[in-house]
C-alpha atoms as a PDB file:
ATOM      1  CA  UNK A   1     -58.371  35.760   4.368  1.00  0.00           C
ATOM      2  CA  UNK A   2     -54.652  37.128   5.247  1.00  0.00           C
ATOM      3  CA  UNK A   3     -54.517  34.160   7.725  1.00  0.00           C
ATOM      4  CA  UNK A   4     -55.925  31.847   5.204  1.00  0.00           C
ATOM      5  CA  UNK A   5     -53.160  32.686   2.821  1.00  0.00           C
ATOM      6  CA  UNK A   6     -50.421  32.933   5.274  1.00  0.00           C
ATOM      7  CA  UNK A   7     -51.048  29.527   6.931  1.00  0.00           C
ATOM      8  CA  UNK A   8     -51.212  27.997   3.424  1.00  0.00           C
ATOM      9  CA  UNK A   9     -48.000  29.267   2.442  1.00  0.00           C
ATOM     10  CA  UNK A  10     -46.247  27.868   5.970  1.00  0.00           C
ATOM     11  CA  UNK A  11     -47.590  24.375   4.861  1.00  0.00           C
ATOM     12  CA  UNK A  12     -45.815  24.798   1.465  1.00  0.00           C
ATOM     13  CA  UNK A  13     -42.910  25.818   3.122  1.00  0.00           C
ATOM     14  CA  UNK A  14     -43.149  23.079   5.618  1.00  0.00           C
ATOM     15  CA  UNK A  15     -43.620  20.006   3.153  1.00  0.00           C
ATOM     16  CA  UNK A  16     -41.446  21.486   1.227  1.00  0.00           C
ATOM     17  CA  UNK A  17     -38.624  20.679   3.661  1.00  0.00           C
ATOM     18  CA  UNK A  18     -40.073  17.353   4.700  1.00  0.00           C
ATOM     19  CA  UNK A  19     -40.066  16.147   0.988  1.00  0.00           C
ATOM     20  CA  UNK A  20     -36.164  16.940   1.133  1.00  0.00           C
ATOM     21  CA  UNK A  21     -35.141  14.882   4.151  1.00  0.00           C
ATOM     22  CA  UNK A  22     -32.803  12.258   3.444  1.00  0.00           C
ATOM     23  CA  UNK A  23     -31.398   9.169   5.036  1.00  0.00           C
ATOM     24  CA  UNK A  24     -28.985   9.968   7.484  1.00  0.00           C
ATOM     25  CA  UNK A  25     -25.118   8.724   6.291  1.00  0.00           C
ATOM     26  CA  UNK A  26     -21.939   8.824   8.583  1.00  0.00           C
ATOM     27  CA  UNK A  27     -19.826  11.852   7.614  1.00  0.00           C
ATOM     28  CA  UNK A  28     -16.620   9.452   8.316  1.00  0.00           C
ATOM     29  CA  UNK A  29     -17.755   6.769   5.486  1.00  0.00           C
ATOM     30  CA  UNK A  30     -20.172   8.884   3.402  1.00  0.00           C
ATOM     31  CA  UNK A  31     -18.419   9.817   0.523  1.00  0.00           C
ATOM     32  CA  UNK A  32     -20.447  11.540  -2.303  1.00  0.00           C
ATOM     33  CA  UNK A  33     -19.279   8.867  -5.452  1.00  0.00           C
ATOM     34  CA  UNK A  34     -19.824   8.074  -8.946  1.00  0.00           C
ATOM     35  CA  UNK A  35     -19.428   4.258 -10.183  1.00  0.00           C
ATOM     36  CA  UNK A  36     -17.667   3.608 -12.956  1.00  0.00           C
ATOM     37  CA  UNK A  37     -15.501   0.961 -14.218  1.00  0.00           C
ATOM     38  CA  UNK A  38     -11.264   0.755 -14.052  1.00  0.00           C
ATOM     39  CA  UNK A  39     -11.104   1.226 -17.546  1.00  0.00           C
ATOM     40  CA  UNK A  40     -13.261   4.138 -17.941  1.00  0.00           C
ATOM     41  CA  UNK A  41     -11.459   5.301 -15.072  1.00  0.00           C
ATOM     42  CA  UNK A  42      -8.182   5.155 -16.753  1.00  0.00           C
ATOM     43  CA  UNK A  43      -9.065   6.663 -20.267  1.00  0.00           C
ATOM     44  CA  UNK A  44     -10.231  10.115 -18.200  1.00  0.00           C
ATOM     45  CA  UNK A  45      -8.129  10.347 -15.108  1.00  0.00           C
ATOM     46  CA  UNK A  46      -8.013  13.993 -15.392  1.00  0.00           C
ATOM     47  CA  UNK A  47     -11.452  14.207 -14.927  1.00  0.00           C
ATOM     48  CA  UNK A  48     -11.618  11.807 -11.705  1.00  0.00           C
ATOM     49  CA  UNK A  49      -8.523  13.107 -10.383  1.00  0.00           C
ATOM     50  CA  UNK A  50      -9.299  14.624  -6.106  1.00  0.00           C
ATOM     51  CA  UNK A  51     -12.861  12.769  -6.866  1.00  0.00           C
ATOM     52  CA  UNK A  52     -14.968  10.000  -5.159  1.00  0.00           C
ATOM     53  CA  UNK A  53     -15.042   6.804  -7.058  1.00  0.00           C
ATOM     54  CA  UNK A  54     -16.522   3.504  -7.093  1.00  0.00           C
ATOM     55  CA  UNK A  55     -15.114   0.797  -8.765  1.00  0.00           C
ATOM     56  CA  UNK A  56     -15.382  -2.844  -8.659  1.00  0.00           C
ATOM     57  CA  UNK A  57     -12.079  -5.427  -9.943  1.00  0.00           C
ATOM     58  CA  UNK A  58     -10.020  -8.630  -8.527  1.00  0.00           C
ATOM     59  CA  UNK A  59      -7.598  -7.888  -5.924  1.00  0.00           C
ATOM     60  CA  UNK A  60      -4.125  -8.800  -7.098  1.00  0.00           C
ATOM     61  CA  UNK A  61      -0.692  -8.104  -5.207  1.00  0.00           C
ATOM     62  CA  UNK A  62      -1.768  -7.694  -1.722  1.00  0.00           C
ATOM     63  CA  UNK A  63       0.410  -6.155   1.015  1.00  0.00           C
ATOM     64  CA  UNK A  64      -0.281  -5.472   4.747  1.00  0.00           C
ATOM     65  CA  UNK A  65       2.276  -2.948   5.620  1.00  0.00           C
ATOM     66  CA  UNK A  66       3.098  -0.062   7.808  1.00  0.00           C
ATOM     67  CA  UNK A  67       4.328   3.422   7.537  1.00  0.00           C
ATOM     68  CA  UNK A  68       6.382   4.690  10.222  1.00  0.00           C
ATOM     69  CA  UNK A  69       5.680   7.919  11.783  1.00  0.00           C
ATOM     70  CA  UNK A  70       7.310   9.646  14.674  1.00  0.00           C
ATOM     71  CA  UNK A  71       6.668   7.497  17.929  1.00  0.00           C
ATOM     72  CA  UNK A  72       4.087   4.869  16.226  1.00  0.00           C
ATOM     73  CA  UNK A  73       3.821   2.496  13.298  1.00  0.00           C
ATOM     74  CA  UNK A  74       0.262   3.034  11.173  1.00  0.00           C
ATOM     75  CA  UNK A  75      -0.540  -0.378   9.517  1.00  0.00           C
ATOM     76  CA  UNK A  76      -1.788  -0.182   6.203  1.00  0.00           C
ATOM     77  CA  UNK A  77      -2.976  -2.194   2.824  1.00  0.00           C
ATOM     78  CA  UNK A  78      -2.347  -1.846  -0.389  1.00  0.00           C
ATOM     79  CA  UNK A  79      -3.339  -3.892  -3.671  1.00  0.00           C
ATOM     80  CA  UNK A  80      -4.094  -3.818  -7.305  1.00  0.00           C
ATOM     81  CA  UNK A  81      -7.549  -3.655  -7.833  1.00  0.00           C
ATOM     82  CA  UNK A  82      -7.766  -4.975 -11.879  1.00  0.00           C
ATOM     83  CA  UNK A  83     -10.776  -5.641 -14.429  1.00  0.00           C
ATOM     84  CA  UNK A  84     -11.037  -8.770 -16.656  1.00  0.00           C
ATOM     85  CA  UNK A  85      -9.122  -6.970 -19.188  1.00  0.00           C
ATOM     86  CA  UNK A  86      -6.197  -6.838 -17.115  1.00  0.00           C
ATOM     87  CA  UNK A  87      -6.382  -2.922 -16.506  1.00  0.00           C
ATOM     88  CA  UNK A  88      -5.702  -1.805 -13.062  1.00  0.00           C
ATOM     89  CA  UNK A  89      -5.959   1.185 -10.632  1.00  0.00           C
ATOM     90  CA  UNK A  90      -3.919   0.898  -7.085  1.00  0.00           C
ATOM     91  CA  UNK A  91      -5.814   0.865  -3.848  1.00  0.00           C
ATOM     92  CA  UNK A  92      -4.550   2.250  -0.231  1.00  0.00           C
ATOM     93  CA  UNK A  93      -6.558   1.576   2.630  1.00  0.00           C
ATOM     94  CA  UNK A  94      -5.378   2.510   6.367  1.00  0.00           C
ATOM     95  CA  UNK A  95      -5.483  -0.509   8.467  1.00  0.00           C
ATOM     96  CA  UNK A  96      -5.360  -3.832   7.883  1.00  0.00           C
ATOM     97  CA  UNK A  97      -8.425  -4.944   5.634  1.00  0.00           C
ATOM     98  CA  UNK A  98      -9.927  -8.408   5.682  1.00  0.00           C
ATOM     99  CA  UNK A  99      -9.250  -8.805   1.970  1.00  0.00           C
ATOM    100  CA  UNK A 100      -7.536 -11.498  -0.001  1.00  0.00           C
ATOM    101  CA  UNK A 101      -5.475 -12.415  -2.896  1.00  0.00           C
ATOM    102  CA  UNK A 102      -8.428 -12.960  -5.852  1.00  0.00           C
ATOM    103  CA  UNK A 103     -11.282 -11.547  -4.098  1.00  0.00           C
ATOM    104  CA  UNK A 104     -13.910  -9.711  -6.181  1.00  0.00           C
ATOM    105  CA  UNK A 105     -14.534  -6.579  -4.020  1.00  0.00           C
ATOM    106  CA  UNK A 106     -16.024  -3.011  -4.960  1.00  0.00           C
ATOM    107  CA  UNK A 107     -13.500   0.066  -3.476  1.00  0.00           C
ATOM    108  CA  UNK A 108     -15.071   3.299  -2.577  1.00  0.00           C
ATOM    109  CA  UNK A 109     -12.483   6.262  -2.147  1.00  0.00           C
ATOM    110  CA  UNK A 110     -10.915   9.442  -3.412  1.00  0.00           C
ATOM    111  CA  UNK A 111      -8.870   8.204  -7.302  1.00  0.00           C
ATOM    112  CA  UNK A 112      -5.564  10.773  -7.311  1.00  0.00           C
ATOM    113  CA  UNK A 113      -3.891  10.355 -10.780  1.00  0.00           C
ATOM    114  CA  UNK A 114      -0.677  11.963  -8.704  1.00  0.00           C
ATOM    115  CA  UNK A 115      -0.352  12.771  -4.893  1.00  0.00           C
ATOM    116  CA  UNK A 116       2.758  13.572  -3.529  1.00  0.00           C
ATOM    117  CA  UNK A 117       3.682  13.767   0.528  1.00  0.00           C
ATOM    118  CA  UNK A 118       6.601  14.541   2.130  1.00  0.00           C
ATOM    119  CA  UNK A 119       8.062  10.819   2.305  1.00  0.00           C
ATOM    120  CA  UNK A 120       5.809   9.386  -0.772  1.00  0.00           C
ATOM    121  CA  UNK A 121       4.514   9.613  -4.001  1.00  0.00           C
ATOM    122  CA  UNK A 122       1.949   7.741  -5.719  1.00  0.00           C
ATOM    123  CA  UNK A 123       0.629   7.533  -9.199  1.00  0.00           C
ATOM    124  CA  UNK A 124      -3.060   6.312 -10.316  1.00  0.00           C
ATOM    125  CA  UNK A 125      -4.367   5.253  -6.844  1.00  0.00           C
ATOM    126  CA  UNK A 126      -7.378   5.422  -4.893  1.00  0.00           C
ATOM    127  CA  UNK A 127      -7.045   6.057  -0.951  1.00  0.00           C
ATOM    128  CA  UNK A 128     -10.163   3.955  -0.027  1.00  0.00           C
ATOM    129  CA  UNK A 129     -12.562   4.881   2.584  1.00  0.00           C
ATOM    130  CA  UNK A 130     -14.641   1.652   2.248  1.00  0.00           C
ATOM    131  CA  UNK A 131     -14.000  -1.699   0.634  1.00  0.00           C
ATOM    132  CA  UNK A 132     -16.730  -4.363   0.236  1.00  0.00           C
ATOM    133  CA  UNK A 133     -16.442  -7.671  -0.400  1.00  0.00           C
ATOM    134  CA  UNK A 134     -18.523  -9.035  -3.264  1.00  0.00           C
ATOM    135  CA  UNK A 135     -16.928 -12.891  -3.635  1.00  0.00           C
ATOM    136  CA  UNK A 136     -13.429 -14.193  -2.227  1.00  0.00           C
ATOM    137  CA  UNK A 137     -11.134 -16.462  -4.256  1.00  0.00           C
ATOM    138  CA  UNK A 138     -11.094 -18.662  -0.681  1.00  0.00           C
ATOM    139  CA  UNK A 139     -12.862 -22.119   0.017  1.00  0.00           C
ATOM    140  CA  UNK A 140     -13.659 -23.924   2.612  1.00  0.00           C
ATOM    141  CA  UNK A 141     -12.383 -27.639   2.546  1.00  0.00           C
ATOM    142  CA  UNK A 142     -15.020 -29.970   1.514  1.00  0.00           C
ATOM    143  CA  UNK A 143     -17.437 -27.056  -0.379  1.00  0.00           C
ATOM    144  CA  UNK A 144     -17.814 -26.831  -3.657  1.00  0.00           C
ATOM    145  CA  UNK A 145     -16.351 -23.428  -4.869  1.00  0.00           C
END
């Protein structure tokens, strides 16, 4: 009877754990998030400031740049990500992203309302760990847009 109950428990136990396996996510892009929109975004930025964010606007004043460290140059891009409302929330993104002027895309990253280094400061931005493209402002000659 002990062994009965014993046994029963260790299959509790073990389906237990097998009923909390998840899907397994890359540390480097996983990014635990909550999706919300630019204005909400901006109404609250106390509460979103340091947090992981998801939102979803037009890119607007795109830049490819780099910042210059030490011995090597670090390319980087930076835009405007803004609503239909005209509301927007600036977007930094190490590398040089395959984005363009008007595309629709949806910016996961960390939203800092201020974040100061030792060269730089910036106000209301998100440092984006992953940018998808929904729809792009480009067409191909001969398409209809």
């Amino acid at each position: 009877m002990r062994e009965k109950g014993f046994l029963f428990m260790f299959a509790m136990v073990f389906l237990a754990f097998l009923g909390c396996a998840r899907e397994w996510q890359n540390p480097n892009t996983a990014l635990p998030s909550k999706e919300l929109s630019i204005d909400a975004l901006l109404i609250n930025p106390i509460v979103y400031d340091s947090a992981g964010v998801i939102v979803e606007g037009k890119v607007w004043d795109l830049a490819f740049k780099s910042l210059k460290e030490k011995d090597a140059e670090i390319p980087y891009t930076s835009f405007k990500l803004a609503d239909e409302g005209g509301n927007f929330v600036n977007v930094f993104a190490l590398g040089d992203i395959p984005v363009a002027e008007g595309d629709i895309v949806k910016v996961v990253g960390i939203y800092r309302r201020e974040y100061n280094t030792e060269n730089y400061s910036f106000l209301n931005e998100i440092e984006a760990k992953r940018i998808e493209t929904k729809s792009n402002s480009r067409s191909v000659p001969g398409e209809e847009p």
